[in-house]
Protein backbone atom coordinates (compact mmCIF):
# COMPACT_ATOMS: atom_id res chain seq x y z
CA UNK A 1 -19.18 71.04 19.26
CA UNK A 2 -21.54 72.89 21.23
CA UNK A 3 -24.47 74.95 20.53
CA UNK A 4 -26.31 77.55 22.48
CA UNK A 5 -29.36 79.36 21.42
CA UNK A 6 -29.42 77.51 17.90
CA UNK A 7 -26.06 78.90 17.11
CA UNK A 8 -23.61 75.84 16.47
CA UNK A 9 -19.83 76.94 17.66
CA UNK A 10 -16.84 74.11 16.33
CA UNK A 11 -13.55 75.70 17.31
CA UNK A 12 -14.10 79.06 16.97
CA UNK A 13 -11.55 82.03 17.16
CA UNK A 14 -12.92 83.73 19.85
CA UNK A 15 -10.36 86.29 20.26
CA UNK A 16 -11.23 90.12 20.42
CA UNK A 17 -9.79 92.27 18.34
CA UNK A 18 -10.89 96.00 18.96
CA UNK A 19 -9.74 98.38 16.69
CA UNK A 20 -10.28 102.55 17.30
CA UNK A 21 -9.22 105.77 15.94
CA UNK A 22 -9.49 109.41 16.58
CA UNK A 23 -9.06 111.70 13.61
CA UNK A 24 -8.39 115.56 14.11
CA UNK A 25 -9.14 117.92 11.32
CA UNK A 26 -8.58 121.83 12.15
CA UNK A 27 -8.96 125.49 9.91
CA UNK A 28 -8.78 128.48 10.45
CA UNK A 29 -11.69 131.05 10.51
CA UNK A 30 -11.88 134.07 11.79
CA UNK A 31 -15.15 135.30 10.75
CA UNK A 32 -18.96 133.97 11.11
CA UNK A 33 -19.10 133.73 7.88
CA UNK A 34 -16.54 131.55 7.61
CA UNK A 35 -17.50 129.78 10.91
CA UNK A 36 -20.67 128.96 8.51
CA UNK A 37 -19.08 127.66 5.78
CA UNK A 38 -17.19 125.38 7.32
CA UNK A 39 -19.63 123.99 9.49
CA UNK A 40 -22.32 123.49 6.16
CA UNK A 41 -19.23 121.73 4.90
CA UNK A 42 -18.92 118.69 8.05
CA UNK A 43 -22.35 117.81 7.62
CA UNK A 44 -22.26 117.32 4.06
CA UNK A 45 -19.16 115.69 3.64
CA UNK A 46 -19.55 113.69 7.19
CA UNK A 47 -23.24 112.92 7.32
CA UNK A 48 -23.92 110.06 8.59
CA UNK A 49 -25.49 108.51 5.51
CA UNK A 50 -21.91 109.31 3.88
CA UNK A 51 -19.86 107.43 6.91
CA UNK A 52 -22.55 104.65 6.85
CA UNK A 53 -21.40 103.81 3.13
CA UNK A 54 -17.24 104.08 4.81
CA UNK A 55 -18.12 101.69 7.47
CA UNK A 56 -19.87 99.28 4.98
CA UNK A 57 -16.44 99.38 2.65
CA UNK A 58 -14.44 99.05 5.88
CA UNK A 59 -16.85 95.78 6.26
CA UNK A 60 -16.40 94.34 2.83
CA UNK A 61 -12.35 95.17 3.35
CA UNK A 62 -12.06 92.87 6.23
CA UNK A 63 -13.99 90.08 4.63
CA UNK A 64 -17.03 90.67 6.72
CA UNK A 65 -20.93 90.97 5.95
CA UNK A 66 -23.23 94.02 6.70
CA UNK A 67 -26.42 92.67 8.44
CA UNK A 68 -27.97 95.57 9.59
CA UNK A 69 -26.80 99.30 9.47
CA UNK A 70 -28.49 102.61 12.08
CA UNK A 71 -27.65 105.87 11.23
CA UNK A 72 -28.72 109.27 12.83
CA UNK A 73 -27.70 113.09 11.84
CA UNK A 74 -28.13 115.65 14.70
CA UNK A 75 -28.64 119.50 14.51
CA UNK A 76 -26.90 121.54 14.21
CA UNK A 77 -24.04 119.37 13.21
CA UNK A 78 -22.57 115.79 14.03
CA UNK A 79 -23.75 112.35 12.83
CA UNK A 80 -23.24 108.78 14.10
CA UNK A 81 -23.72 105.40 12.14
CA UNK A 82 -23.21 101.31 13.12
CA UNK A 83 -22.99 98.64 11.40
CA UNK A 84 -23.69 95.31 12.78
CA UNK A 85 -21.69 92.45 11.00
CA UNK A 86 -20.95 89.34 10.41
CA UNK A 87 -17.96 86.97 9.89
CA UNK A 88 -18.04 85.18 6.15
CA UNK A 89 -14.51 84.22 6.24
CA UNK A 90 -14.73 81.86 8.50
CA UNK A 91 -15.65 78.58 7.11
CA UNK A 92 -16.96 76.70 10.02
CA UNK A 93 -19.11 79.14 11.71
CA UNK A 94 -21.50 81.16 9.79
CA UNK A 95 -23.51 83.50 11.87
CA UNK A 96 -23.61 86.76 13.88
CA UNK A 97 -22.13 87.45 17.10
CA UNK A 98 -23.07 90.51 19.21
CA UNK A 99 -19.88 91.92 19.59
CA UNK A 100 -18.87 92.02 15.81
CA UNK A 101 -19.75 95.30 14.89
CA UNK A 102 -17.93 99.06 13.86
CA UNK A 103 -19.23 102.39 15.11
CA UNK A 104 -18.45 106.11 14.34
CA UNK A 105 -19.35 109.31 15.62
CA UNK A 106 -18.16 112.85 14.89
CA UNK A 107 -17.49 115.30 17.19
CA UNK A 108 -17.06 119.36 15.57
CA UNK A 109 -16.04 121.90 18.36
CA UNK A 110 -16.39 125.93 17.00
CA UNK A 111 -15.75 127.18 20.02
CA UNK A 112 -12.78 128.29 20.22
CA UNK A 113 -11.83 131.85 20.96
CA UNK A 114 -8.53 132.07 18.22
CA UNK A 115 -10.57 130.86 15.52
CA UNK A 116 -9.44 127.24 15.12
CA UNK A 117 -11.91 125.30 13.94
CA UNK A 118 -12.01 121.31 15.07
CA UNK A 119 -13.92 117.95 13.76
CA UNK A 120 -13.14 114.99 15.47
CA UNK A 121 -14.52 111.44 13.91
CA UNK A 122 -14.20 108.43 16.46
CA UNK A 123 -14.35 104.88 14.77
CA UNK A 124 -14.39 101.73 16.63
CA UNK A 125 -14.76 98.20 14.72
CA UNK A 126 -15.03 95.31 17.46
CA UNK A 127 -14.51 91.69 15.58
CA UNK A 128 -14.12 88.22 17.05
CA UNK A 129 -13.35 85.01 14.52
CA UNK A 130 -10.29 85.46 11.99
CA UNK A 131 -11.27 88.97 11.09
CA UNK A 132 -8.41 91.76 11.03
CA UNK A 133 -9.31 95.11 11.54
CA UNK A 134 -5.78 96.47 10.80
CA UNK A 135 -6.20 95.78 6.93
CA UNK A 136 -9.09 98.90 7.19
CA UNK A 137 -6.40 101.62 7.91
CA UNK A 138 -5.90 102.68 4.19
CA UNK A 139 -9.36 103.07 3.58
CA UNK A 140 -9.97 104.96 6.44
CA UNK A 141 -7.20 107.72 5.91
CA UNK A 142 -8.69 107.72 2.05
CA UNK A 143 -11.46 108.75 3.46
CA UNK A 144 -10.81 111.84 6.21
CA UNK A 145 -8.76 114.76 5.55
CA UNK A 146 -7.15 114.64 8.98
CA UNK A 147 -3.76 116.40 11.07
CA UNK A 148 -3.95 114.31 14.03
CA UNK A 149 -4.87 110.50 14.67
CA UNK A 150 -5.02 108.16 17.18
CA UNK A 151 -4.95 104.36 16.76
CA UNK A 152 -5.59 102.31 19.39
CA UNK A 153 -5.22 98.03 18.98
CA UNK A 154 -6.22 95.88 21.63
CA UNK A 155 -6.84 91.98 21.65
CA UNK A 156 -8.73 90.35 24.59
CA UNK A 157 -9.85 87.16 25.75
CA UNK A 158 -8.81 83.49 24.50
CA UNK A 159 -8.83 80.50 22.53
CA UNK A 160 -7.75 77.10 22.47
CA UNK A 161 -4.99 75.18 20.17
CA UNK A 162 -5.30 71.47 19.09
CA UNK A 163 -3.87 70.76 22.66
CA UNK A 164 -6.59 71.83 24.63
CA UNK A 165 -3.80 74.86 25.51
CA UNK A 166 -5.07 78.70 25.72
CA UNK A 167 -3.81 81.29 22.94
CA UNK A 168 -4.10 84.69 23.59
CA UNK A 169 -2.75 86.25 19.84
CA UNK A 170 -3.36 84.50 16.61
CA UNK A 171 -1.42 86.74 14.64
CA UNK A 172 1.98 88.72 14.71
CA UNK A 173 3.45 92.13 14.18
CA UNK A 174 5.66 94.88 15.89
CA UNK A 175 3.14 98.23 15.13
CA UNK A 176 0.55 99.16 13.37
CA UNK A 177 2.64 101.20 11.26
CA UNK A 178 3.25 98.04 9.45
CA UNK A 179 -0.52 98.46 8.28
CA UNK A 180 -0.77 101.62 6.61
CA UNK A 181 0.45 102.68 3.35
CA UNK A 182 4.37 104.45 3.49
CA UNK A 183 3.05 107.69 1.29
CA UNK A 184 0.50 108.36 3.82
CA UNK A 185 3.35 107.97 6.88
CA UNK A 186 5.58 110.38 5.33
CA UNK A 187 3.04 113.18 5.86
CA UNK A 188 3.40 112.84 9.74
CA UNK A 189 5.35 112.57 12.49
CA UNK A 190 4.47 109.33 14.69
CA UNK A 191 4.64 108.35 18.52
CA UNK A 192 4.25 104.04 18.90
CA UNK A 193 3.73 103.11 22.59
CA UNK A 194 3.87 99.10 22.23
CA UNK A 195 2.92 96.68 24.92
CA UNK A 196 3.69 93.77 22.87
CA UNK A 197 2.99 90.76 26.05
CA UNK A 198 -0.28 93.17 27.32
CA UNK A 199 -1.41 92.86 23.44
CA UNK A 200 -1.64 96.71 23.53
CA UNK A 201 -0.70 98.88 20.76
CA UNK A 202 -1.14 102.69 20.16
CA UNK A 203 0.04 105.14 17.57
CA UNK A 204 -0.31 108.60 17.46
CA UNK A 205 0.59 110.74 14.34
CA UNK A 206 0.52 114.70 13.66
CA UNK A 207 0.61 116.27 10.08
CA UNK A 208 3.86 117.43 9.36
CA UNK A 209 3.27 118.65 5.68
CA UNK A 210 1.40 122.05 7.06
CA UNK A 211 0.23 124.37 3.36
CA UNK A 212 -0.54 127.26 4.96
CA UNK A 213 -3.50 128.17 2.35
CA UNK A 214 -5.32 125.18 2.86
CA UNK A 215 -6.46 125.88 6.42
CA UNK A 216 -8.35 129.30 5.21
CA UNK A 217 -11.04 129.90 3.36
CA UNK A 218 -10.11 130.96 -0.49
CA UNK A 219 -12.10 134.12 0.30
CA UNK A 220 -10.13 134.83 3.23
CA UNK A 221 -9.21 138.42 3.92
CA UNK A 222 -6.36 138.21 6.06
CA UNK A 223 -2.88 139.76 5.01
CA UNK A 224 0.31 137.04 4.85
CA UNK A 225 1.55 138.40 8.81
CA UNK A 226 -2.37 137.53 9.85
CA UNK A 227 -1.73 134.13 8.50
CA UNK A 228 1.13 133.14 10.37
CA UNK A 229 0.08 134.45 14.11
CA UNK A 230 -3.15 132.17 13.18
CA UNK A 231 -0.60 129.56 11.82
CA UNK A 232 1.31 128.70 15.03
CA UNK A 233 -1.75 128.97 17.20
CA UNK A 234 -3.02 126.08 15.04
CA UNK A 235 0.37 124.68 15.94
CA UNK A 236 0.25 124.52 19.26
CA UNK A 237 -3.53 123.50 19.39
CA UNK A 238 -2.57 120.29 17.60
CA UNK A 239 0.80 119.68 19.86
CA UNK A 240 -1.61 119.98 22.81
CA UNK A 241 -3.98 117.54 21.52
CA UNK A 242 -1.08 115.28 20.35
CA UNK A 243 0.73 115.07 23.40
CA UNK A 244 -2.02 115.21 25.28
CA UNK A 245 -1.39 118.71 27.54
CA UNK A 246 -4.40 121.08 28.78
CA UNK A 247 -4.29 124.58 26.44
């Protein structure tokens, strides 16, 4: 056992587990007007006081404690919120440690020329102990109304068997598909890139299930032929973001 600044440590996971998404969500407007409505929409549905209360179910999902919570809403638009937390599932150790914690911040962009309309939410939960992030993806997707994510997994650092011997993974899968809920995959197509031995995993997906109607305002006054120019420059926005090419 050892203890260091009061804090008493008996075999303690110490692994990292960092967790971190990017969600996407476009529409279409052409007009200020629209342009307005859209953007008094984010910050009510994405204030920050509304992710804080996410990030604290995200906590209680993964077994985890809030212990303190700092949230901020900018002008014109965007928010940010953390949550500091703690590990409860872990019997032998009951405390906090600085790098438990989960983070978001949300990023709109207006200005683009064609019209297409972007909000971009970044999470990032960073747990040591026994905690799994992965079991949060369900919630999270519940959550967002989002065409394109990115999920990025990566465990650092070690620990030690019975044996003295170091152990780099405590726990086993092939992608972090595996984690989130089949009716929510079959809405998008998916790109893995899996460095299994690194303990690297990514997966991108893109909305497949396009309805043309709900990426305009319901006041919209653009004819059907409007729709679709405006329709596949939305496309290829989100297959440059996906696949990560300059527009």
């Amino acid at each position: 056992m050892t203890k260091r600044n009061g804090m008493k440590l008996k075999g303690f996971n110490n692994l990292k587990k960092a967790l971190s998404f990017s969600f996407y969500d476009f529409v279409i407007a052409p007009s200020e007007d629209e342009k307005l409505s859209y953007v008094e929409y984010i910050n009510s549905r994405y204030s920050a006081e509304k992710i804080s209360e996410l990030l604290k179910k995200i906590v209680h999902i993964i077994d985890a404690e809030v212990l303190s919570v700092s949230l901020e809403n900018y002008e014109p638009y965007g928010a940010s919120s953390m949550v500091l937390l703690g590990d409860v599932k872990a019997s032998s150790v009951d405390m906090h440690l600085d790098k438990s914690h989960i983070t978001a911040h949300t990023y709109p962009d207006f200005l683009n020329e064609d019209g297409i309309l972007s909000f971009r939410v970044d999470i990032e939960l960073s747990t040591c102990g026994e905690i799994s992030p992965l079991n949060s993806l369900n919630a999270i997707f519940a959550f967002f109304d989002t065409d394109i994510v990115t999920i990025d997994y990566v465990v650092r650092g070690f620990t030690r068997n019975d044996n003295g011997e170091h152990i780099y993974m405590d726990h086993s899968f092939g992608s972090i598909e595996e984690f989130i809920d089949e009716d929510i995959l079959k809405s998008y197509k998916t790109k893995n890139l899996i460095l299994q031995n690194d303990n690297i995993w990514q997966l991108k997906l893109l909305r497949t299930d396009m309805k043309t109607d709900e990426y305009f305002s319901p006041k919209t006054q653009l004819k059907e032929e409007e729709k679709t120019t405006y329709m596949k420059h939305l496309n290829a926005e989100m297959l440059s973001i996906f696949n990560g090419w300059r527009s």
